[in-house]
N, C-alpha and C. Protein backbone atom coordinates (compact mmCIF):
# COMPACT_ATOMS: atom_id res chain seq x y z
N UNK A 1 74.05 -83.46 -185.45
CA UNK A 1 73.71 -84.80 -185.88
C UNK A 1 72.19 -84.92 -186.03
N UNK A 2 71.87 -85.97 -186.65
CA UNK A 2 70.26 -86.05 -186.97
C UNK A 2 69.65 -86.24 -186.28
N UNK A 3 68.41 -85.99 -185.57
CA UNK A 3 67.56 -86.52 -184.92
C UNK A 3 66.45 -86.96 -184.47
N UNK A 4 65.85 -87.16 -186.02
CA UNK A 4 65.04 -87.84 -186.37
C UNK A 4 64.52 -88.38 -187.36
N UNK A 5 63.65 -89.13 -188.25
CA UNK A 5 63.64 -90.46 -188.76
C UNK A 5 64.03 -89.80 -190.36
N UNK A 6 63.17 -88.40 -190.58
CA UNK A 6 63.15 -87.95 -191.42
C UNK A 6 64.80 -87.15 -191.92
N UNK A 7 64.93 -86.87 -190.78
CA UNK A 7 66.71 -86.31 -190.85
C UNK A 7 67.93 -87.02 -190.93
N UNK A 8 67.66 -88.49 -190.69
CA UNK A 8 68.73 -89.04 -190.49
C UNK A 8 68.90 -89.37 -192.37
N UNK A 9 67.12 -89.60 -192.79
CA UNK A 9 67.29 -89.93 -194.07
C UNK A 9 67.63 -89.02 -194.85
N UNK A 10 67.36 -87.82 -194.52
CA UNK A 10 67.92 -86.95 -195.38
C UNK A 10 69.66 -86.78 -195.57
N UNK A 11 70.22 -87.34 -194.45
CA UNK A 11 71.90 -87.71 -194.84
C UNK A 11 72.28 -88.46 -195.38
N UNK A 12 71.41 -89.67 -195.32
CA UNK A 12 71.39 -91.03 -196.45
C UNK A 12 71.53 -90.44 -197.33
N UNK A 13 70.50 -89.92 -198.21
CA UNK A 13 70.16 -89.31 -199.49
C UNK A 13 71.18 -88.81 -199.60
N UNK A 14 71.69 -87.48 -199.18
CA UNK A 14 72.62 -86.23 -199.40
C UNK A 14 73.81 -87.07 -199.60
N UNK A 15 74.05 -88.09 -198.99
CA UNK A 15 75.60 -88.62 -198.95
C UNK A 15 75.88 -89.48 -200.38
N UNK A 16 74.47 -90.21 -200.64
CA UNK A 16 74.22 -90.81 -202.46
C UNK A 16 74.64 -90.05 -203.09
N UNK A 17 73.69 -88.70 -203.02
CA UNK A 17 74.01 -88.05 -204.37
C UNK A 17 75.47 -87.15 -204.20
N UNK A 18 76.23 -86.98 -202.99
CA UNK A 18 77.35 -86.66 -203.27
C UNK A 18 78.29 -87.48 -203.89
N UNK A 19 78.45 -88.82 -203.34
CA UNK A 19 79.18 -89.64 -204.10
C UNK A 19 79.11 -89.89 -205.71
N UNK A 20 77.59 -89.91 -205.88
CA UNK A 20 77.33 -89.80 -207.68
C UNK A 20 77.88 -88.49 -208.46
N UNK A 21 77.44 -87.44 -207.72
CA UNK A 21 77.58 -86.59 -208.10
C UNK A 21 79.45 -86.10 -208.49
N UNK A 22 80.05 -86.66 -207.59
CA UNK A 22 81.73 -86.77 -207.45
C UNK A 22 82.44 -87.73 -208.32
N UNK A 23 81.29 -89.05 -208.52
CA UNK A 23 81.84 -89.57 -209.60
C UNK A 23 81.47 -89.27 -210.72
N UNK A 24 80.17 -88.85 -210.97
CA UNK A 24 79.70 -87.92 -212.84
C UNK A 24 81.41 -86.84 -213.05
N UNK A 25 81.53 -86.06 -211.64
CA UNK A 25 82.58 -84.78 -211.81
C UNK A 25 83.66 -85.38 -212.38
N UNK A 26 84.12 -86.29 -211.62
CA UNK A 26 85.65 -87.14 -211.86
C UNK A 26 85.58 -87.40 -213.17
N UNK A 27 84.67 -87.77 -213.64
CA UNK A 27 84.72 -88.79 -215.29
C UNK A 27 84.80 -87.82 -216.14
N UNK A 28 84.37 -86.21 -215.91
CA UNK A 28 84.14 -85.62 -216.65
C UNK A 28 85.15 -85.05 -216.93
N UNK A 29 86.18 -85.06 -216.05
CA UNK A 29 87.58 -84.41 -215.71
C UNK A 29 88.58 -85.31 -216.21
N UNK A 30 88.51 -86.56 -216.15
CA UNK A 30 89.80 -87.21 -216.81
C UNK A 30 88.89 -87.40 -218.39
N UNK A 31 87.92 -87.46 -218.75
CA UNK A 31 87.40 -87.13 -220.22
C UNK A 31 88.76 -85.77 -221.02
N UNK A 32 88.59 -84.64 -219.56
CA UNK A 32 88.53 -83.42 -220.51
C UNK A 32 89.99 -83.66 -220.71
N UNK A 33 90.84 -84.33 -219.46
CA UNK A 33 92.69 -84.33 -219.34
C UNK A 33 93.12 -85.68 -220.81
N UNK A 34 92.37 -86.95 -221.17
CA UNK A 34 92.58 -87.27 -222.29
C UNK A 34 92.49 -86.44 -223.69
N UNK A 35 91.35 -85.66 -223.63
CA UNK A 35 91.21 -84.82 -224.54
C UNK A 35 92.34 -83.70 -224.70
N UNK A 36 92.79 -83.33 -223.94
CA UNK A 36 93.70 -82.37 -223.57
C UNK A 36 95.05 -83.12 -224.33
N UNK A 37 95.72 -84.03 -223.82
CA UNK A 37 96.46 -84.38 -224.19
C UNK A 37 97.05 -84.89 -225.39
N UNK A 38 95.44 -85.48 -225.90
CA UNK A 38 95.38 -86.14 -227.31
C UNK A 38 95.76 -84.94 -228.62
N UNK A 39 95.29 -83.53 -227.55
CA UNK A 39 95.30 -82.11 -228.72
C UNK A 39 97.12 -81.93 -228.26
N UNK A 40 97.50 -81.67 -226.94
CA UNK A 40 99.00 -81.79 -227.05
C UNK A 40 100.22 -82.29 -228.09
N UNK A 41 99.58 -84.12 -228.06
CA UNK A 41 100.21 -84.86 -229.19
C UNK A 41 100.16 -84.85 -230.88
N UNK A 42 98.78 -83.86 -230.97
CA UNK A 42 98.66 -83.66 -232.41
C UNK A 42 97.69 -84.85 -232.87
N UNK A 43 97.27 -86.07 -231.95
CA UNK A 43 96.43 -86.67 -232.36
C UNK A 43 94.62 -86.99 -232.45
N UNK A 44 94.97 -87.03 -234.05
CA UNK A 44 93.34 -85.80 -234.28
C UNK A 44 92.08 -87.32 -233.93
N UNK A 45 92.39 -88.28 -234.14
CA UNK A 45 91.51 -88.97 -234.03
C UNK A 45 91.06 -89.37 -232.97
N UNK A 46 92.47 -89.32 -231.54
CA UNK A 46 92.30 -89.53 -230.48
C UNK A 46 91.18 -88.58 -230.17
N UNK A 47 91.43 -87.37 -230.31
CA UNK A 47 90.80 -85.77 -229.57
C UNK A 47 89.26 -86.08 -229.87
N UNK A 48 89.06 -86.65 -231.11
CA UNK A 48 87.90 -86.64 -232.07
C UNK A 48 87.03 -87.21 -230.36
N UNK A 49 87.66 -88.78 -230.51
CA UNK A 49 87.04 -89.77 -229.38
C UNK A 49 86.81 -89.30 -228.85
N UNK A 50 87.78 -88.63 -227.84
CA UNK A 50 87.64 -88.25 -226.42
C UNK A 50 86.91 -86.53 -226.13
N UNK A 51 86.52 -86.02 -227.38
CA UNK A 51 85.96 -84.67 -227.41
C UNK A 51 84.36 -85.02 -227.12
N UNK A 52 83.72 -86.13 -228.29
CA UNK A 52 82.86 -86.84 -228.43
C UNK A 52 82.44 -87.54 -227.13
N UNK A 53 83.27 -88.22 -226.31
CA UNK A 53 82.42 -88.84 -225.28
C UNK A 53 82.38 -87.94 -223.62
N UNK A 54 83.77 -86.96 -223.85
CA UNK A 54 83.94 -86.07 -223.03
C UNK A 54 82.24 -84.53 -222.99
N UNK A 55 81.70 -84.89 -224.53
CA UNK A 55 80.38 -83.93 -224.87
C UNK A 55 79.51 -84.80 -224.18
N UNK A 56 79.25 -85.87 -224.28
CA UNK A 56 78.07 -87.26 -223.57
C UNK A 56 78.54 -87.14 -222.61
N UNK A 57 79.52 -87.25 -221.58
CA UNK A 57 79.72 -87.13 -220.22
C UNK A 57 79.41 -85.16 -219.75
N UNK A 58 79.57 -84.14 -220.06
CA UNK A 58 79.06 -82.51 -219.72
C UNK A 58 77.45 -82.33 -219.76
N UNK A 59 77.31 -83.05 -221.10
CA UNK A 59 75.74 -82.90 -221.42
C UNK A 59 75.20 -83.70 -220.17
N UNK A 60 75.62 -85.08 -219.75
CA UNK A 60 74.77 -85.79 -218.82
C UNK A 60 74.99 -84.83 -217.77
N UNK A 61 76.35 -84.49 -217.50
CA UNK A 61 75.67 -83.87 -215.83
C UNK A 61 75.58 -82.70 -215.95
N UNK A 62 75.15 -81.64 -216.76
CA UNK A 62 74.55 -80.68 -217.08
C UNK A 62 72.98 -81.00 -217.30
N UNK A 63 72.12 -81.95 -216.93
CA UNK A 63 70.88 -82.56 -217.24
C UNK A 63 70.86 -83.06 -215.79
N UNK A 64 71.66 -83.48 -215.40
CA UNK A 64 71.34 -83.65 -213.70
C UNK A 64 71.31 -82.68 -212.61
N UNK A 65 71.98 -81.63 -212.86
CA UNK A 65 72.27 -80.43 -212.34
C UNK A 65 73.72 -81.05 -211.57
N UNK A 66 74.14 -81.73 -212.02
CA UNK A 66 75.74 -82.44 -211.50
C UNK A 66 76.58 -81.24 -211.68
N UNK A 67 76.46 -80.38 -213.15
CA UNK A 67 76.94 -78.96 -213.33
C UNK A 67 76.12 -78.42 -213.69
N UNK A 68 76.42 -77.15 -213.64
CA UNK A 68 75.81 -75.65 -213.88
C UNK A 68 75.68 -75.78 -215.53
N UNK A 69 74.76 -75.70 -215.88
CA UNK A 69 74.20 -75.95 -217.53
C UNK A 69 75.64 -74.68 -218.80
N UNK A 70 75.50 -73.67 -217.96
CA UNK A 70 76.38 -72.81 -218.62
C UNK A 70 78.26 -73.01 -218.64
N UNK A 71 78.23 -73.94 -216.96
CA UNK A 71 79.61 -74.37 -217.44
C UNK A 71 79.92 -75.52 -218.32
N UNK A 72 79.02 -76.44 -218.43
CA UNK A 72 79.29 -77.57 -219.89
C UNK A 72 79.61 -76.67 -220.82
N UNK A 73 78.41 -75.28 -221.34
CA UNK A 73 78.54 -75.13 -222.71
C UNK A 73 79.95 -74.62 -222.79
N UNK A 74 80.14 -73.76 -221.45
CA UNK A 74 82.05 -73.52 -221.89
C UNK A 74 82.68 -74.09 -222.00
N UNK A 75 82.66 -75.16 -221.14
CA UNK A 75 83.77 -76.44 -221.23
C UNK A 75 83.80 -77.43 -222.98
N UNK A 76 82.60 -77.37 -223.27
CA UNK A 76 82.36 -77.95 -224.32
C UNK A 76 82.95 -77.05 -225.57
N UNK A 77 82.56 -75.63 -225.80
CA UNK A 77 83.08 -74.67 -225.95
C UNK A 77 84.35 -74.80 -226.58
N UNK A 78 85.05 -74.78 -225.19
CA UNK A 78 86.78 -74.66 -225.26
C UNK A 78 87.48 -76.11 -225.88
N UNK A 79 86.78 -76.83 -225.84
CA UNK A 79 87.29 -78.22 -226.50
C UNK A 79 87.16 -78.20 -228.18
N UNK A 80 85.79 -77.84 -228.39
CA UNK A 80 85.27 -77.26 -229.93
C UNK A 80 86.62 -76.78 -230.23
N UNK A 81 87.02 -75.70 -229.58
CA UNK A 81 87.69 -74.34 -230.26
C UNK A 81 88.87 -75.20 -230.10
N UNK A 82 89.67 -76.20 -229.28
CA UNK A 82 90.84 -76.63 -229.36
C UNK A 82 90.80 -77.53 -230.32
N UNK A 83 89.90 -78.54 -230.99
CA UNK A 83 90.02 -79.16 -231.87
C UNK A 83 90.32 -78.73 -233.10
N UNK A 84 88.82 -78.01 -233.21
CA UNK A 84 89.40 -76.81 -234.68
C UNK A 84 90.50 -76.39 -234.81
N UNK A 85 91.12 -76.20 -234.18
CA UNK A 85 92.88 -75.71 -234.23
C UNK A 85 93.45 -76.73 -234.33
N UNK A 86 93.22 -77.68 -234.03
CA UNK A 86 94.05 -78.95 -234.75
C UNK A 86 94.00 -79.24 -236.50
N UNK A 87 92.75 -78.56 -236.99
CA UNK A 87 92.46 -79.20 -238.23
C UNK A 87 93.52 -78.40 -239.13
């Protein structure tokens, strides 16, 4: 446990940015499961949306270090390559 002024704040902090950090992850994850599904159903306009804001949600926490810069570009990547196969 902490035990002192500087340590206790440093769990403050750490515990912020886990929670942010868990919610950037989460958003980025039901982004990718709409997207996912929208390519399931064959619907191209849905995928379009949700490819598009699912790229604005990787890019942001790939700029925060929320993720690893190289796993957006795959993730982003693999969505590219599933859309195109829709066309």
């Amino acid at each position: 446990m902490a035990n002192n002024r500087s340590s206790k704040k440093r769990v403050k902090q750490s515990e912020v940015r886990r929670m942010r950090n868990r919610a950037v992850k989460s958003a980025v994850r039901t982004e990718i499961k709409k997207f996912d599904k929208a390519v399931l159903l064959g619907d191209k306009e849905s995928a379009k949306l949700s490819m598009d804001e699912g790229f604005k949600l990787l890019d942001g926490a790939g700029s925060k270090g929320v993720m690893h810069k190289n796993t957006t570009s795959r993730k982003k990547s693999r969505m590219y390559k599933a859309y195109s196969k829709l066309a």
